[in-house]
C-alpha atoms as a PDB file:
ATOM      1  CA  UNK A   1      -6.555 -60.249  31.302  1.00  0.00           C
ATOM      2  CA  UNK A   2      -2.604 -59.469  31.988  1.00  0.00           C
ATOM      3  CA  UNK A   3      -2.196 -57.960  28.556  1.00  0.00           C
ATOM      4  CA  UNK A   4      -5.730 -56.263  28.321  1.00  0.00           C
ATOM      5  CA  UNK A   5      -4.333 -54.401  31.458  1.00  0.00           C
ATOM      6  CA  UNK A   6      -1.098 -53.880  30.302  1.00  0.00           C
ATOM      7  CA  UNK A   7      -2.258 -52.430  26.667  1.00  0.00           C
ATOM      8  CA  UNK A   8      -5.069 -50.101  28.743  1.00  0.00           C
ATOM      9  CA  UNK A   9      -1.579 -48.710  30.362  1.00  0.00           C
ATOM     10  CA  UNK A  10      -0.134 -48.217  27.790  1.00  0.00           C
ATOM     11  CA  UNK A  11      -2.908 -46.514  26.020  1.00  0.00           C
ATOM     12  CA  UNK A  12      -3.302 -43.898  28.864  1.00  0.00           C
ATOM     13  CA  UNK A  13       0.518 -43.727  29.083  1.00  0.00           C
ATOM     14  CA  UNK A  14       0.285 -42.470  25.512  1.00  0.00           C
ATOM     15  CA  UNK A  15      -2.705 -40.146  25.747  1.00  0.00           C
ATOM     16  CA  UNK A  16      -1.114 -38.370  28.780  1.00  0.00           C
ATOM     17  CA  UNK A  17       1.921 -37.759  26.700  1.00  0.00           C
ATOM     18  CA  UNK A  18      -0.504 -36.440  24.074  1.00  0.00           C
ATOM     19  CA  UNK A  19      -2.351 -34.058  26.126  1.00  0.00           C
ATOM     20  CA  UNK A  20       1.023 -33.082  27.455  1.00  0.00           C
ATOM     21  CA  UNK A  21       2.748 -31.932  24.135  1.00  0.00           C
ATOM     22  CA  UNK A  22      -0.912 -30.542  23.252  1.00  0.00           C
ATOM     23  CA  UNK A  23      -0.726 -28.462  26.180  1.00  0.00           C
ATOM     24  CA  UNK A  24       3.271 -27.327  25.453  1.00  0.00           C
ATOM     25  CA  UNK A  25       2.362 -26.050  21.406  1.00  0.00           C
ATOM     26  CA  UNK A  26      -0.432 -24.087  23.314  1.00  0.00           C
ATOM     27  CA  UNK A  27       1.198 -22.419  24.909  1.00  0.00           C
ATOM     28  CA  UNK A  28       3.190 -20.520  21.976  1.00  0.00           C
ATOM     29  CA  UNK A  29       2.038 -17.012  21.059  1.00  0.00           C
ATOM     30  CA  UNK A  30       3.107 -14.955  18.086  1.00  0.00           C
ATOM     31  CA  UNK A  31       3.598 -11.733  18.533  1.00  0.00           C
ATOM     32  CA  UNK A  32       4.199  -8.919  16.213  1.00  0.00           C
ATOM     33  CA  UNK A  33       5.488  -5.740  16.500  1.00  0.00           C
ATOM     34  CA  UNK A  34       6.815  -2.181  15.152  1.00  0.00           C
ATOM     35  CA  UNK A  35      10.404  -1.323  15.409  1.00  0.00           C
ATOM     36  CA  UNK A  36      11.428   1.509  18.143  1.00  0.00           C
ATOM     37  CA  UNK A  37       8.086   0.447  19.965  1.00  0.00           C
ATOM     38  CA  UNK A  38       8.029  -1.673  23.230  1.00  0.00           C
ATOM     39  CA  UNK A  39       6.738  -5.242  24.162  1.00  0.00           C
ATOM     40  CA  UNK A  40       5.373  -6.663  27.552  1.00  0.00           C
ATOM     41  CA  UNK A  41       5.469 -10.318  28.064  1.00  0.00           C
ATOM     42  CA  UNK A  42       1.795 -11.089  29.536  1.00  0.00           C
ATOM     43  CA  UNK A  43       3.855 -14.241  31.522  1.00  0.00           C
ATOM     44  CA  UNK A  44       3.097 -13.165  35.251  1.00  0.00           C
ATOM     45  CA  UNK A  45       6.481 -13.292  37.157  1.00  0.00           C
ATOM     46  CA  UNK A  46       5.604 -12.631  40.921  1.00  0.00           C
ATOM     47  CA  UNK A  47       8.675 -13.932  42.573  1.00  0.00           C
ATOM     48  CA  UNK A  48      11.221 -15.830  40.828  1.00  0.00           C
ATOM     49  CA  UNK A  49      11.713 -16.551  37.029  1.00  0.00           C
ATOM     50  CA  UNK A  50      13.597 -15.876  34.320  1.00  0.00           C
ATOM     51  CA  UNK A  51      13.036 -14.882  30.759  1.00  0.00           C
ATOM     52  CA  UNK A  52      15.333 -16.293  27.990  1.00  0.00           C
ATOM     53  CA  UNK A  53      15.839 -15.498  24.038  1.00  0.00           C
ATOM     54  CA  UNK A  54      16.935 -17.908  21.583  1.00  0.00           C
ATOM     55  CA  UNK A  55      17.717 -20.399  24.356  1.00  0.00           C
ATOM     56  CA  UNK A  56      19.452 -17.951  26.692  1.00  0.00           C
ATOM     57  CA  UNK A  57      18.376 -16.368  29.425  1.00  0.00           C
ATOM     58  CA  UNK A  58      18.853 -12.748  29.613  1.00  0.00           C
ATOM     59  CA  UNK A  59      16.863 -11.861  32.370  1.00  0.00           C
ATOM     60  CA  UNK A  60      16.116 -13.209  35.728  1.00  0.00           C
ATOM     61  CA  UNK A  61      14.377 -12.658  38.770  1.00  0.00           C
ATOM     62  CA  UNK A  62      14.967 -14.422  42.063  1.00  0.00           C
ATOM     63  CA  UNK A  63      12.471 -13.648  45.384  1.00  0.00           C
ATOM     64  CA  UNK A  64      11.731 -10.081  43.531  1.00  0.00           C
ATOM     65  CA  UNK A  65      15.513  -9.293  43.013  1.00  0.00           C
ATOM     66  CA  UNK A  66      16.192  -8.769  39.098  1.00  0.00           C
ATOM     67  CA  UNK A  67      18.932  -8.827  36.849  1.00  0.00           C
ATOM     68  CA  UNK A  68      19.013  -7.709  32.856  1.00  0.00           C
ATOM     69  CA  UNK A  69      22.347  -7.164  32.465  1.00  0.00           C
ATOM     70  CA  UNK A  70      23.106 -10.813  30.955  1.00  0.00           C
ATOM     71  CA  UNK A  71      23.560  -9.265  27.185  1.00  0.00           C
ATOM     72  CA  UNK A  72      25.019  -6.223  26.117  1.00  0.00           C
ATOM     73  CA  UNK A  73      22.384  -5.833  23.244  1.00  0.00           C
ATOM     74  CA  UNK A  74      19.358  -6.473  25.773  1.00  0.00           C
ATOM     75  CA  UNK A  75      21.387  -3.584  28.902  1.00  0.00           C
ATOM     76  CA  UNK A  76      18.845  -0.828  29.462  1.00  0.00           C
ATOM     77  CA  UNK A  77      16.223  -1.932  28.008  1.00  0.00           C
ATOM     78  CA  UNK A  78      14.976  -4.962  29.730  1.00  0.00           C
ATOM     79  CA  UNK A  79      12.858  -4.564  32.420  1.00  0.00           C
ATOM     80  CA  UNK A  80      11.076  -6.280  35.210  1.00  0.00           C
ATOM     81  CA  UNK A  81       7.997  -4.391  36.828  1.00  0.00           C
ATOM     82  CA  UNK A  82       8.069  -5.295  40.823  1.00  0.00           C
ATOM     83  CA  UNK A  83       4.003  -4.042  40.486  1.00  0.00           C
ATOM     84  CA  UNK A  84       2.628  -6.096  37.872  1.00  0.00           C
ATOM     85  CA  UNK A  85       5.505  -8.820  37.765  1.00  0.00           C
ATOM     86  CA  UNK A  86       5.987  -8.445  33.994  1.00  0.00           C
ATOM     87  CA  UNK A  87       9.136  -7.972  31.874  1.00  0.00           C
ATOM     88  CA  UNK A  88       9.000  -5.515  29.499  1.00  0.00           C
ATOM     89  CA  UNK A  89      11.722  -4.989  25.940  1.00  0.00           C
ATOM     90  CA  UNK A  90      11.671  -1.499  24.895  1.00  0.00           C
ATOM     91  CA  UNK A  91      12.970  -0.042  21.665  1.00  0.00           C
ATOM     92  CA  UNK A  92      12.256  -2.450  19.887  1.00  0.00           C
ATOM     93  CA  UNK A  93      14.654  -3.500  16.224  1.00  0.00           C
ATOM     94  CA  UNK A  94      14.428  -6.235  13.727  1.00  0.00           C
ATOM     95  CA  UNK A  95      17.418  -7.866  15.776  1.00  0.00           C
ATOM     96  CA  UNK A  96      14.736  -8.648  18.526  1.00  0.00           C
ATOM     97  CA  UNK A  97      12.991 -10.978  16.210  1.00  0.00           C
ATOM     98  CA  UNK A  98      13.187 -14.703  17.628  1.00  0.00           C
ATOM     99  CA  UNK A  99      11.719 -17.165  20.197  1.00  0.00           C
ATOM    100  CA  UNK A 100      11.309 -15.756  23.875  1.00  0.00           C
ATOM    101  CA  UNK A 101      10.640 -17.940  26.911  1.00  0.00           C
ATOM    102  CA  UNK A 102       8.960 -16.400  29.835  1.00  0.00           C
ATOM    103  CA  UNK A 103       8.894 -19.028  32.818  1.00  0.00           C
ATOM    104  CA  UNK A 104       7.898 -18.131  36.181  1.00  0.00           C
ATOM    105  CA  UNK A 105       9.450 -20.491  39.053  1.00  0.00           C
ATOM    106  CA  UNK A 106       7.582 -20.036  42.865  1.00  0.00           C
ATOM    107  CA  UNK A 107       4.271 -19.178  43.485  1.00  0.00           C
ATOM    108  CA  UNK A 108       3.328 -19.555  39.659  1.00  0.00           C
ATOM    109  CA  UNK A 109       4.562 -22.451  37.560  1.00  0.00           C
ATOM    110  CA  UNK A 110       3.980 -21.661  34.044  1.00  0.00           C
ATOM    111  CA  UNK A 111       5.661 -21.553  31.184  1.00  0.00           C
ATOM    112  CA  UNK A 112       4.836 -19.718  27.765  1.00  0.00           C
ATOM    113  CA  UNK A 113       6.792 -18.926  24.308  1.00  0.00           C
ATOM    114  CA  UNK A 114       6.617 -16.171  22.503  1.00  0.00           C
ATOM    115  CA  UNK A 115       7.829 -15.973  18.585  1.00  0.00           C
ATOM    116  CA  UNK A 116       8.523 -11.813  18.213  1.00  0.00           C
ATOM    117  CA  UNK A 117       8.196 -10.713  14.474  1.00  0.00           C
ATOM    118  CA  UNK A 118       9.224  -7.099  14.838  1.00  0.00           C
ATOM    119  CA  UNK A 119       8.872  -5.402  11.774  1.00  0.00           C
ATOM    120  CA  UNK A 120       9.475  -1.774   9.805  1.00  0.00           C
ATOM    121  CA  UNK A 121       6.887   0.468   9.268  1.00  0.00           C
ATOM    122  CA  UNK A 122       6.310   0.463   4.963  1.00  0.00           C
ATOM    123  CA  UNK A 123       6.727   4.030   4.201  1.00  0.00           C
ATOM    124  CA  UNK A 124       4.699   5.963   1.144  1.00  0.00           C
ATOM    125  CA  UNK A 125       4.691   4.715  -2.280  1.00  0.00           C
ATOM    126  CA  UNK A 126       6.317   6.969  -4.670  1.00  0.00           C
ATOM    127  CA  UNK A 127       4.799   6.824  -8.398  1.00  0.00           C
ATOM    128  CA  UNK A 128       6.435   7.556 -11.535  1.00  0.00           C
ATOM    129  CA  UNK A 129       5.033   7.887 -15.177  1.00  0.00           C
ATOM    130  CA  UNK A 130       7.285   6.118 -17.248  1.00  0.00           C
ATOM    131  CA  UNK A 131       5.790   6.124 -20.698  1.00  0.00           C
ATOM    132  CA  UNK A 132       2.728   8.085 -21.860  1.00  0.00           C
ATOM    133  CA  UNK A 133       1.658   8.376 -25.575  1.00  0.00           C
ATOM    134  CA  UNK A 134      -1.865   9.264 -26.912  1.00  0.00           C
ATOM    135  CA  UNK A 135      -0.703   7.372 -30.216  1.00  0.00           C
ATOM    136  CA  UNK A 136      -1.111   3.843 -28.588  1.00  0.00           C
ATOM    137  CA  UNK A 137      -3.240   5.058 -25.814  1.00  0.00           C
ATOM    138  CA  UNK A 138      -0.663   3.489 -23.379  1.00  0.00           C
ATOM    139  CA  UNK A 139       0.168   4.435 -20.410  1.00  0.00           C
ATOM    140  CA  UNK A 140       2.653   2.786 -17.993  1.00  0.00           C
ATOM    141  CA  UNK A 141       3.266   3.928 -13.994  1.00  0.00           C
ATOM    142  CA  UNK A 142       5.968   2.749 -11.775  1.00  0.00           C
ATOM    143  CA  UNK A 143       5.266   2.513  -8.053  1.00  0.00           C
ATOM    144  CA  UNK A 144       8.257   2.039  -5.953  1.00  0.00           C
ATOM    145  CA  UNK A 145       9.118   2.097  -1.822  1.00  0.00           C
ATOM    146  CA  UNK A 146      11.551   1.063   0.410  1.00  0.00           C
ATOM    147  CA  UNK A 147      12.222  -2.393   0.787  1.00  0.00           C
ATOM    148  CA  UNK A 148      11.465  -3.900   4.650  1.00  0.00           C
ATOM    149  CA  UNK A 149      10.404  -6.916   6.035  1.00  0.00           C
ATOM    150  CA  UNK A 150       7.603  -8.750   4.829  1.00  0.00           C
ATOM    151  CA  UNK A 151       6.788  -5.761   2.178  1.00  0.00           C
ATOM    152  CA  UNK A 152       4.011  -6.674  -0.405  1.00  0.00           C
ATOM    153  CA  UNK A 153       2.892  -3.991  -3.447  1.00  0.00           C
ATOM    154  CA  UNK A 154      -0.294  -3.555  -4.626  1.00  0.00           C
ATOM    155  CA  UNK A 155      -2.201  -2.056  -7.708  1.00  0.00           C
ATOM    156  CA  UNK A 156      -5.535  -1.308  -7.019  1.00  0.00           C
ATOM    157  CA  UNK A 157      -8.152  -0.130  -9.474  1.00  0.00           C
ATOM    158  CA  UNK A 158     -11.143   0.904  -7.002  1.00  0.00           C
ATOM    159  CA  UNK A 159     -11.123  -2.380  -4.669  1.00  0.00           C
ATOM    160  CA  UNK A 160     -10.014  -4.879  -7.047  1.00  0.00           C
ATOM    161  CA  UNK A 161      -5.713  -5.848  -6.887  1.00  0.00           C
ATOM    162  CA  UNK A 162      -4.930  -5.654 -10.854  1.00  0.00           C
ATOM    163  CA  UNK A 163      -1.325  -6.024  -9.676  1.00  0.00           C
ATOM    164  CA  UNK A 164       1.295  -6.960  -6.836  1.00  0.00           C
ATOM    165  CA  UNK A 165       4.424  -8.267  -5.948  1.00  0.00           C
ATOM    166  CA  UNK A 166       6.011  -9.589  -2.596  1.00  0.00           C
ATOM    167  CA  UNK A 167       8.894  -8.965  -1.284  1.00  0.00           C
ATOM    168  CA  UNK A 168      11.120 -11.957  -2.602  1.00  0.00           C
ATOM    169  CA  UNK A 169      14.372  -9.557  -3.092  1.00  0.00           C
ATOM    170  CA  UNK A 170      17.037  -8.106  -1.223  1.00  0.00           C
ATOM    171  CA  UNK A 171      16.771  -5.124  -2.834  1.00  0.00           C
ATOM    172  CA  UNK A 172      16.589  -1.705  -1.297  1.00  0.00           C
ATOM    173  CA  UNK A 173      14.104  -0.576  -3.375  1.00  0.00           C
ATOM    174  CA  UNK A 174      11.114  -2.596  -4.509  1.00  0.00           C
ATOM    175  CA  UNK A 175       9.112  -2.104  -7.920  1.00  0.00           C
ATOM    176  CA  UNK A 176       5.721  -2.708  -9.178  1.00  0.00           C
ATOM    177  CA  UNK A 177       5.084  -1.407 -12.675  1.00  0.00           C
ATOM    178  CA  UNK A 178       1.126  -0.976 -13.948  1.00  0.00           C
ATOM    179  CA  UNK A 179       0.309  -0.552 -17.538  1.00  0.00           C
ATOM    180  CA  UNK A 180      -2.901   0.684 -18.606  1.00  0.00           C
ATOM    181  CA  UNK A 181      -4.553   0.626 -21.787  1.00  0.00           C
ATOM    182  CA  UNK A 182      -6.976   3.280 -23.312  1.00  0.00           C
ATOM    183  CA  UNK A 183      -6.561   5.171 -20.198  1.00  0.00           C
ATOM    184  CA  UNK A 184      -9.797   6.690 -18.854  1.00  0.00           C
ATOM    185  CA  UNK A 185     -10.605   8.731 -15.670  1.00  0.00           C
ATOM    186  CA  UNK A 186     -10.672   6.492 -13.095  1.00  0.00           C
ATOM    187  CA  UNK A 187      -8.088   6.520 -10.515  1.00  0.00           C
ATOM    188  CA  UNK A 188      -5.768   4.080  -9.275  1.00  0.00           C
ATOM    189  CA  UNK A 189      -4.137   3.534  -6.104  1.00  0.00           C
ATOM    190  CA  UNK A 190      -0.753   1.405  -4.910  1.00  0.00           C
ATOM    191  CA  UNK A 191      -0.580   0.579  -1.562  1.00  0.00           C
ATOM    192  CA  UNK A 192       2.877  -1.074   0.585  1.00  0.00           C
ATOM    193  CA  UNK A 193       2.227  -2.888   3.294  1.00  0.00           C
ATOM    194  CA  UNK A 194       3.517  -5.484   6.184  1.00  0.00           C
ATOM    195  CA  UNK A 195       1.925  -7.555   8.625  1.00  0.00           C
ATOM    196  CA  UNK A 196       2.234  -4.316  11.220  1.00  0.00           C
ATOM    197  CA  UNK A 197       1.381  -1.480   8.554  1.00  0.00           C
ATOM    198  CA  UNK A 198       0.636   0.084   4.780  1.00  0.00           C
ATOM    199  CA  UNK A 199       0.408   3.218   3.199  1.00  0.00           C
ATOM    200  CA  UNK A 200      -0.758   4.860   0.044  1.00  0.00           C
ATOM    201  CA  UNK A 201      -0.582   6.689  -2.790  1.00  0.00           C
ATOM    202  CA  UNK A 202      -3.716   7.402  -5.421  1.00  0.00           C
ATOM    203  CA  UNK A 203      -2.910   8.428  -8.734  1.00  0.00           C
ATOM    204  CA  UNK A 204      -5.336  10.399 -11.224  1.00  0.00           C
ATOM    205  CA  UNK A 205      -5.173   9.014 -15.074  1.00  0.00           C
ATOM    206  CA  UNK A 206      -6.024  12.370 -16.103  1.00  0.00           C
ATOM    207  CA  UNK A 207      -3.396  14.440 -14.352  1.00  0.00           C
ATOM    208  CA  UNK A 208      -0.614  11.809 -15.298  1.00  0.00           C
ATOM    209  CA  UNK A 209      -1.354  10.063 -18.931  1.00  0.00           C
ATOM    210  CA  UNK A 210      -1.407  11.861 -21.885  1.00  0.00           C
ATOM    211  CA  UNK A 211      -4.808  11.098 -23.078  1.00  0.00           C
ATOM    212  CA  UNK A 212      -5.456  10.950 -27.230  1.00  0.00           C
ATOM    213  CA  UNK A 213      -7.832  13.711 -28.640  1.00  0.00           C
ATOM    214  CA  UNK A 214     -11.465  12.319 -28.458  1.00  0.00           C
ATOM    215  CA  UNK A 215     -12.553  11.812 -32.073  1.00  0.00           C
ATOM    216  CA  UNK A 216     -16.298  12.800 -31.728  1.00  0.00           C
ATOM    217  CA  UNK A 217     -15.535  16.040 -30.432  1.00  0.00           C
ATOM    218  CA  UNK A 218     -12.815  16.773 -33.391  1.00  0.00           C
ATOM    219  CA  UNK A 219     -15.377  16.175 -35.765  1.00  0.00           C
ATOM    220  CA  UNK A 220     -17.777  17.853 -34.526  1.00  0.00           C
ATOM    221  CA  UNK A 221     -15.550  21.191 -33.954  1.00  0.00           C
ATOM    222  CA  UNK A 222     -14.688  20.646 -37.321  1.00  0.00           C
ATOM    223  CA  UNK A 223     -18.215  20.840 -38.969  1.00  0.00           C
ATOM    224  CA  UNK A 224     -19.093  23.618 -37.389  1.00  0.00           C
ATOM    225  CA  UNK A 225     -15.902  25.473 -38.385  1.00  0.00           C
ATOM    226  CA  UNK A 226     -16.980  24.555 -41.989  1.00  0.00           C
ATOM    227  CA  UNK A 227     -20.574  25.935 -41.383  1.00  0.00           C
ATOM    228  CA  UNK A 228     -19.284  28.921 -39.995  1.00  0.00           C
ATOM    229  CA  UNK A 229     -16.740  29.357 -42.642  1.00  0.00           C
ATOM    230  CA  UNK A 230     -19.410  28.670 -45.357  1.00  0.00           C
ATOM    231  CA  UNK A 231     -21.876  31.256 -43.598  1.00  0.00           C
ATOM    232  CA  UNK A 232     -19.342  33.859 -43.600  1.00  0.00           C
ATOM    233  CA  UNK A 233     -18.443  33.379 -47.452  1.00  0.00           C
ATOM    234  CA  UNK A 234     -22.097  33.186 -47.947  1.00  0.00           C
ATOM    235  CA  UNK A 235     -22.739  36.474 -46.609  1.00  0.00           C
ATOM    236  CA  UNK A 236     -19.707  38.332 -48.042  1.00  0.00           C
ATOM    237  CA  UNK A 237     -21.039  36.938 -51.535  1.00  0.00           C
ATOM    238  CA  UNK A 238     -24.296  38.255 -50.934  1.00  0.00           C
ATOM    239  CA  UNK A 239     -23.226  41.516 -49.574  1.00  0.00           C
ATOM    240  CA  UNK A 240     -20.998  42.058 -52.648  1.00  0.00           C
ATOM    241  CA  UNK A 241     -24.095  40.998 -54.980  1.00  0.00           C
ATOM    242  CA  UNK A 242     -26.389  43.871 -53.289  1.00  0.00           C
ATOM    243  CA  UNK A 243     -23.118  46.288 -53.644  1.00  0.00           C
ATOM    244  CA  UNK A 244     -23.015  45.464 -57.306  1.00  0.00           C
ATOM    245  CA  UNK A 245     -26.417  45.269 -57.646  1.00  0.00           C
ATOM    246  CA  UNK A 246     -27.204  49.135 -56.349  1.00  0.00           C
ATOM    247  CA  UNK A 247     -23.808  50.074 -58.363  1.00  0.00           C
ATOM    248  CA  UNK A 248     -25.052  49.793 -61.859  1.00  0.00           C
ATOM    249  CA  UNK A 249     -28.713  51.194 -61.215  1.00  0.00           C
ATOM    250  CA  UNK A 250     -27.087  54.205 -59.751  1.00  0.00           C
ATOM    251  CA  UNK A 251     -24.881  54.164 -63.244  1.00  0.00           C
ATOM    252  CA  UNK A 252     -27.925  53.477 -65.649  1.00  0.00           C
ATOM    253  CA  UNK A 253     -29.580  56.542 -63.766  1.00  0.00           C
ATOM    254  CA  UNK A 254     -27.065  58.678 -64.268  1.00  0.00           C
ATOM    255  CA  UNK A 255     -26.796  58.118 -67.928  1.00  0.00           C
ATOM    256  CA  UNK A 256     -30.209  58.556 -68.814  1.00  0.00           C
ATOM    257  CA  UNK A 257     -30.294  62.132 -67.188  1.00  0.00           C
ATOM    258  CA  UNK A 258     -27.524  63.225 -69.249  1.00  0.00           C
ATOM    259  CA  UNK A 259     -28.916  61.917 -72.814  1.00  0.00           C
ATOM    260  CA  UNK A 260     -32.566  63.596 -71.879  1.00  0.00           C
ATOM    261  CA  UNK A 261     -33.014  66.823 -73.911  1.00  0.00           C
ATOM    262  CA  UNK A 262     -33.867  70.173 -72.048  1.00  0.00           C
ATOM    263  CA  UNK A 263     -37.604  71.696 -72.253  1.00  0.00           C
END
């Protein structure tokens, strides 16, 4: 009976601890964000508390007195809101990125963890034609944008990704180069894009690749440039004949009026 009750406590010991840590990883949000935007912490601080980054504090709040002056990067643009009890990083950089702790310390016990992804916003592809020949019917474009943080480029032929790349370079420009074969008229599009944002840029086949003469057409524009040429010589040769034709029996008729004796 003695160990029965000593492995029950033990069991409950452990499943406390349990639902404790549970509790702690629950309490970790990710949040991501644009650069030169701002953040509020949804942590309510009514009274006392203190908000740290990376293990530091640099801010605190004691009986609704505050202080943000605890790093020179975070001066000015900390904030604590007296109304709503909320602190509050404005212009926002990729610098900011890291783990926040928001803990509140009278009247509200809690504390929460944030992990801040702040991130550039992708700007427009640019697209290139690099090679274009209506001998192979090959054409090859080169998208290309500004490298940031978490950048990804697509290819995109209607809604289907033909083509992409992450961003696994440090690079200041990333590349993503698209060859097509027998290029038709459809259009393609390449699109950038981060966990915050994408943009971009369509391309039309037929206002960038060189397309090869369609063979169909040349032959029929060339049969009826031989009928029309043939009709032409055709007529000229008949012409000519009636010409000839109206030549001689004006000459016979002439002749004969001259040889006729006069009455």
């Amino acid at each position: 009976m003695k160990i029965w009750l000593q492995r029950t406590r033990w069991t409950l010991l452990f499943l406390c601890v349990s639902v404790m840590f549970t509790s702690t990883s629950a309490e970790r949000t990710v949040v991501n964000s644009a650069v030169g935007t701002s953040l509020t912490f949804p942590t309510w601080v009514p009274l006392s508390g203190t908000i740290q980054y990376e293990g530091r504090t640099i801010g605190q709040v004691l009986n609704k007195v505050t202080d943000t002056d605890f790093i020179e990067r975070f001066k000015n643009r900390l904030h604590w809101d007296i109304q709503t009890g909320l602190f509050t990083l404005t212009d926002l950089n990729t610098e900011d990125s890291g783990a926040y702790t928001v803990e509140s310390l009278k009247y509200v016990n809690i504390k929460v963890e944030y992990h801040l992804e702040v991130y550039e916003t992708v700007s427009a592809p640019n697209v290139t034609v690099t090679h274009s020949s209506p001998d192979n019917n090959l054409c090859s474009l080169l998208c290309s944008v500004r490298n940031v943080r978490g950048l990804s480029l697509f290819w995109y032929k209607g809604n289907m990704i033909i083509n992409h790349t992450g961003n696994s370079s440090l690079n200041a420009t990333v590349y993503l180069l698209l060859e097509i074969q027998n290029p038709d008229n459809d259009s393609f599009t390449c699109v950038a894009s981060n966990t915050f944002s994408n943009k971009t840029t369509t391309v039309d086949i037929s206002t960038h690749c060189v397309h090869s003469p369609d063979r169909t057409h040349y032959i029929v524009w060339a049969a009826l440039s031989m009928v029309f040429v043939a009709a032409v010589v055709i007529a000229v040769f008949l012409r000519r004949r009636r010409w000839v034709k109206e030549s001689s029996h004006y000459t016979d008729g002439r002749h004969i009026t001259h040889t006729l004796p006069f009455p």
